[in-house]
Protein backbone atom coordinates (compact mmCIF):
# COMPACT_ATOMS: atom_id res chain seq x y z
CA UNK A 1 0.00 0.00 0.00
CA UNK A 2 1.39 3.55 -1.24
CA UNK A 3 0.66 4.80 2.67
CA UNK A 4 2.48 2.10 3.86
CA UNK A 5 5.52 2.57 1.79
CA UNK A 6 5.45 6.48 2.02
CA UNK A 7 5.78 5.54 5.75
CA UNK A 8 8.63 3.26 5.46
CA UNK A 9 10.23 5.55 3.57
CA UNK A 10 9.83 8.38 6.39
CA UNK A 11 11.32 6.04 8.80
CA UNK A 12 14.05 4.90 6.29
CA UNK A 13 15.06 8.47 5.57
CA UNK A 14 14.68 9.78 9.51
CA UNK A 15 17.08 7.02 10.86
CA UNK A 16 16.74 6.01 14.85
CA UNK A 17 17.86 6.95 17.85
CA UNK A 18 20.07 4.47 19.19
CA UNK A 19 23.47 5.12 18.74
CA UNK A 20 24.88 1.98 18.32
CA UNK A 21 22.16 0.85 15.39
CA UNK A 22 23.66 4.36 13.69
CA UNK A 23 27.04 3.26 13.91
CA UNK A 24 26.12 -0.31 12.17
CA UNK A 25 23.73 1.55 9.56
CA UNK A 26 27.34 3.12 8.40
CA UNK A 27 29.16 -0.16 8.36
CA UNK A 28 29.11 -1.63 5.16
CA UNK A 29 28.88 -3.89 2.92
CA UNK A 30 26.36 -5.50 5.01
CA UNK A 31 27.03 -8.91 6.03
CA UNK A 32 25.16 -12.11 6.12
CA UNK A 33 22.75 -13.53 8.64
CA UNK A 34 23.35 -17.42 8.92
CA UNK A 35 19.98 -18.83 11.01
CA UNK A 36 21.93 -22.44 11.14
CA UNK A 37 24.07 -20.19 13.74
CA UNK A 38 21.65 -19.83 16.01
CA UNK A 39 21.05 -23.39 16.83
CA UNK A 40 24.51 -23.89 17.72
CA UNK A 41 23.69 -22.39 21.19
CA UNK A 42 25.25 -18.84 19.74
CA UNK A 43 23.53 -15.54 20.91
CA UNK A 44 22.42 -13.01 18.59
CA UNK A 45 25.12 -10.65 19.13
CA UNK A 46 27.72 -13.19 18.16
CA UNK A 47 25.18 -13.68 14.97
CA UNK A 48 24.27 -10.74 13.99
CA UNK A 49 27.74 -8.44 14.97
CA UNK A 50 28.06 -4.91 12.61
CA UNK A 51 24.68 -6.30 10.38
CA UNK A 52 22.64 -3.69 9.02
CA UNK A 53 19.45 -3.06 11.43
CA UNK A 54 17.42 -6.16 11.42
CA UNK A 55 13.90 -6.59 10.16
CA UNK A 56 12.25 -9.67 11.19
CA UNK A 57 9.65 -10.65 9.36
CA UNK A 58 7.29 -13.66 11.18
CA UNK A 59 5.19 -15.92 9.07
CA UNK A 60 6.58 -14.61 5.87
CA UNK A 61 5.65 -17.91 3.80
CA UNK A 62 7.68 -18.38 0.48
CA UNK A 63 9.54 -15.54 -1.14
CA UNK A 64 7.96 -13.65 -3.79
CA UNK A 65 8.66 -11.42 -6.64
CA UNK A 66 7.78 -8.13 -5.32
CA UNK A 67 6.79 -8.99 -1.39
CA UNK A 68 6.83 -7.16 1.50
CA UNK A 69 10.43 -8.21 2.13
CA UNK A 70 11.73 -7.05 -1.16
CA UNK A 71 9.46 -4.00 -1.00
CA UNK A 72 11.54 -3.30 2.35
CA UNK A 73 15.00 -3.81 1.09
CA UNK A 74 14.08 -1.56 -2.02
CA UNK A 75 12.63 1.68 0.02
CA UNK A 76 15.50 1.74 2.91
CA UNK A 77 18.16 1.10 0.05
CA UNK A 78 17.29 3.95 -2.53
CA UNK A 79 17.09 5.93 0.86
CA UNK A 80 20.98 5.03 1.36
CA UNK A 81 19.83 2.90 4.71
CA UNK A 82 20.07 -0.66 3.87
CA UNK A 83 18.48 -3.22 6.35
CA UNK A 84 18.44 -6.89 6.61
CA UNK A 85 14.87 -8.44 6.61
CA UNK A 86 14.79 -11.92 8.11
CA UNK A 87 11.68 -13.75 7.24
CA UNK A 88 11.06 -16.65 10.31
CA UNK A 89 8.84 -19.50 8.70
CA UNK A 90 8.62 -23.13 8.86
CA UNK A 91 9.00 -23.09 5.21
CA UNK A 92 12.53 -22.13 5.87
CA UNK A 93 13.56 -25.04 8.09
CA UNK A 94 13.90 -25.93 11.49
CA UNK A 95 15.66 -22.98 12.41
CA UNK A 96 13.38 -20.71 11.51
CA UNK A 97 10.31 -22.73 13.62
CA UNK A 98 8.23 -20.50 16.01
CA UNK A 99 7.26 -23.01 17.75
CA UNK A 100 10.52 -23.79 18.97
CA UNK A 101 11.84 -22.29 22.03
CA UNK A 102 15.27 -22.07 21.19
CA UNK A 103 14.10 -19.62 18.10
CA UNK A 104 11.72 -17.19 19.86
CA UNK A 105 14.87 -17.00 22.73
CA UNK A 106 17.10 -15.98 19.80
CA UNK A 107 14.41 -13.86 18.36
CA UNK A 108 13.90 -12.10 22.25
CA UNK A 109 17.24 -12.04 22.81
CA UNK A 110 18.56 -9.80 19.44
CA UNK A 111 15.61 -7.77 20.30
CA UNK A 112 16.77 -6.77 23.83
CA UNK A 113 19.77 -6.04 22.41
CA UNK A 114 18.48 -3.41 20.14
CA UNK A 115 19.78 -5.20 17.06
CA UNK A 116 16.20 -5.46 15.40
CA UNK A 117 14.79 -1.89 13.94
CA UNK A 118 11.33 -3.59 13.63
CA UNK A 119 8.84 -6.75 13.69
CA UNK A 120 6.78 -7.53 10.76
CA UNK A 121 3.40 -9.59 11.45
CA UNK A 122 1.09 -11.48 9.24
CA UNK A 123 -0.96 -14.24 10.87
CA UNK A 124 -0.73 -16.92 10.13
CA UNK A 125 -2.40 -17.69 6.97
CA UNK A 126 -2.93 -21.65 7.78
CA UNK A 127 -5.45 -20.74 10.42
CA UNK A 128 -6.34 -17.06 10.41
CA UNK A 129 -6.79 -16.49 6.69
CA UNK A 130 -9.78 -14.34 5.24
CA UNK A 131 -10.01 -16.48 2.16
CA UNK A 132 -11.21 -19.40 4.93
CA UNK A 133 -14.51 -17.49 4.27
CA UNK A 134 -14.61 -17.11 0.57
CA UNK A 135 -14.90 -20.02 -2.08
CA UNK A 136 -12.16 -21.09 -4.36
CA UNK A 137 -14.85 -20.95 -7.29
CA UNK A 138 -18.67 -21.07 -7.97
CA UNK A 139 -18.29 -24.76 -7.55
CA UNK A 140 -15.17 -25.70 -5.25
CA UNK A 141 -15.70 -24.49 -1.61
CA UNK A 142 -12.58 -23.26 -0.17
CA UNK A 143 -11.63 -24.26 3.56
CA UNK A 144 -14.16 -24.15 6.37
CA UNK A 145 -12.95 -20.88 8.46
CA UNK A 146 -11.91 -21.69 11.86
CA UNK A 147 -12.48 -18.53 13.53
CA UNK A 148 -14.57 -15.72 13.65
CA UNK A 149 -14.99 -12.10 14.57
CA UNK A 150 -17.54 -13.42 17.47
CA UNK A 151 -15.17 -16.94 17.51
CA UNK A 152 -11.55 -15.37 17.07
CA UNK A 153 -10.23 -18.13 19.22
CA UNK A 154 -12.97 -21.05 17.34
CA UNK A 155 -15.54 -21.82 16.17
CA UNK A 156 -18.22 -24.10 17.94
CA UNK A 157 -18.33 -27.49 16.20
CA UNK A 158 -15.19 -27.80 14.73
CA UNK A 159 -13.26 -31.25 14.42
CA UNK A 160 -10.54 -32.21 16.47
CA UNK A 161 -8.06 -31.89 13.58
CA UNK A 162 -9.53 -28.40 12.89
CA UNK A 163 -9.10 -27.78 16.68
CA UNK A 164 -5.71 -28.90 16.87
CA UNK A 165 -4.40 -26.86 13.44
CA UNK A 166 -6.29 -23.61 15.28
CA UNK A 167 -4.48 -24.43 18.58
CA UNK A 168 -0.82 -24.47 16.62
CA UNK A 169 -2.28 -21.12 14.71
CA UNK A 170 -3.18 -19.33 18.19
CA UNK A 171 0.40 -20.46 19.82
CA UNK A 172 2.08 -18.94 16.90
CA UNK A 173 0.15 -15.73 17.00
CA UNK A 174 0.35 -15.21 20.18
CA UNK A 175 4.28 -15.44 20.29
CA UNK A 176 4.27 -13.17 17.38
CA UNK A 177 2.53 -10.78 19.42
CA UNK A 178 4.71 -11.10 22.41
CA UNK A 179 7.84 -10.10 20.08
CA UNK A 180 5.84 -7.31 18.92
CA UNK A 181 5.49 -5.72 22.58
CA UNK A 182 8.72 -6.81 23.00
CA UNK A 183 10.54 -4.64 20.04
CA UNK A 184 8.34 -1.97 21.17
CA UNK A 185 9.50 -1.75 24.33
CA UNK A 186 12.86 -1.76 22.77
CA UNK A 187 12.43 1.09 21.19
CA UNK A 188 10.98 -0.34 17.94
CA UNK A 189 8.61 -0.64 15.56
CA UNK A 190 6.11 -3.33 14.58
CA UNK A 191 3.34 -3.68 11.60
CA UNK A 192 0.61 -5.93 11.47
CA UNK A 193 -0.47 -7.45 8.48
């Protein structure tokens, strides 16, 4: 959304206030973040030393041409302040789980450190997806929703399968709300999908 990006932009070209995430916007090139790192029982300051400010980016799904996390990288770089956007999905491998302990300790951890400039949410879409209330086409229903506006947390009558896929959905939610409030009280910024 043209807001959305104007806004990035703003915050791209305005910089922050932390000192030390100043002095590693000027560091360049930028290096590489290696997740397989972080389950080798390293912390995130021995993973993420003189990056760029860190994005995260939970329940990101698959890369695509022209996502959010390209969108990103485009608007701080033509504004001379690169970033690195790290998108945490189960798509990605182990390492990038949210279910797993070990990750959302990483996650809290380079986060109390100031090393992440923001948290990016979108639900996840498994459980929490709109399109569970539309129809694939005039003929092909398209999954029964879950939730609702009444039911955020389920619906009555749902199977035990159903049940079960919601309860991973809410647990993974809720952490990525947690890491929101916690990069806020950092001194960061979140969005919500």
């Amino acid at each position: 959304p043209k807001g959305f990006i104007l806004g990035l932009r703003a915050s791209a070209q305005e910089g922050i206030d932390d000192v030390a995430a100043k002095r590693r916007y000027a560091k360049a090139p930028p290096r590489v973040f290696d997740p397989s790192r972080t389950t080798a029982g390293m912390s995130a300051n021995q993973c993420l030393p003189g990056c760029t400010p860190v994005i995260f980016r939970l329940f990101a799904g698959r890369r695509r041409h022209m996502d959010l996390q390209d969108a990103i990288g485009r608007v701080f770089g033509a504004a001379g302040r690169p970033v690195t956007v790290i998108s945490y999905d189960l798509v990605y491998g182990p390492e990038r789980d949210l279910l797993d302990p070990k990750n959302i300790h990483f996650l809290r951890e380079a986060i109390a450190q100031r090393l992440v400039l923001a948290v990016l949410l979108g639900p996840p879409c498994e459980t929490w997806s709109i399109a569970r209330h539309k129809r694939l086409s005039e003929t092909k229903p398209g999954p029964p929703p879950l939730g609702s506006g009444e039911c955020p947390w389920g619906l009555p009558g749902i199977t035990n399968k159903q049940f079960t896929q919601l309860q991973v959905g809410t647990q993974l939610l809720q952490s990525g709300f947690d890491l929101m409030v916690n990069v806020y009280e950092a001194g960061g910024c979140f969005f919500l999908e």
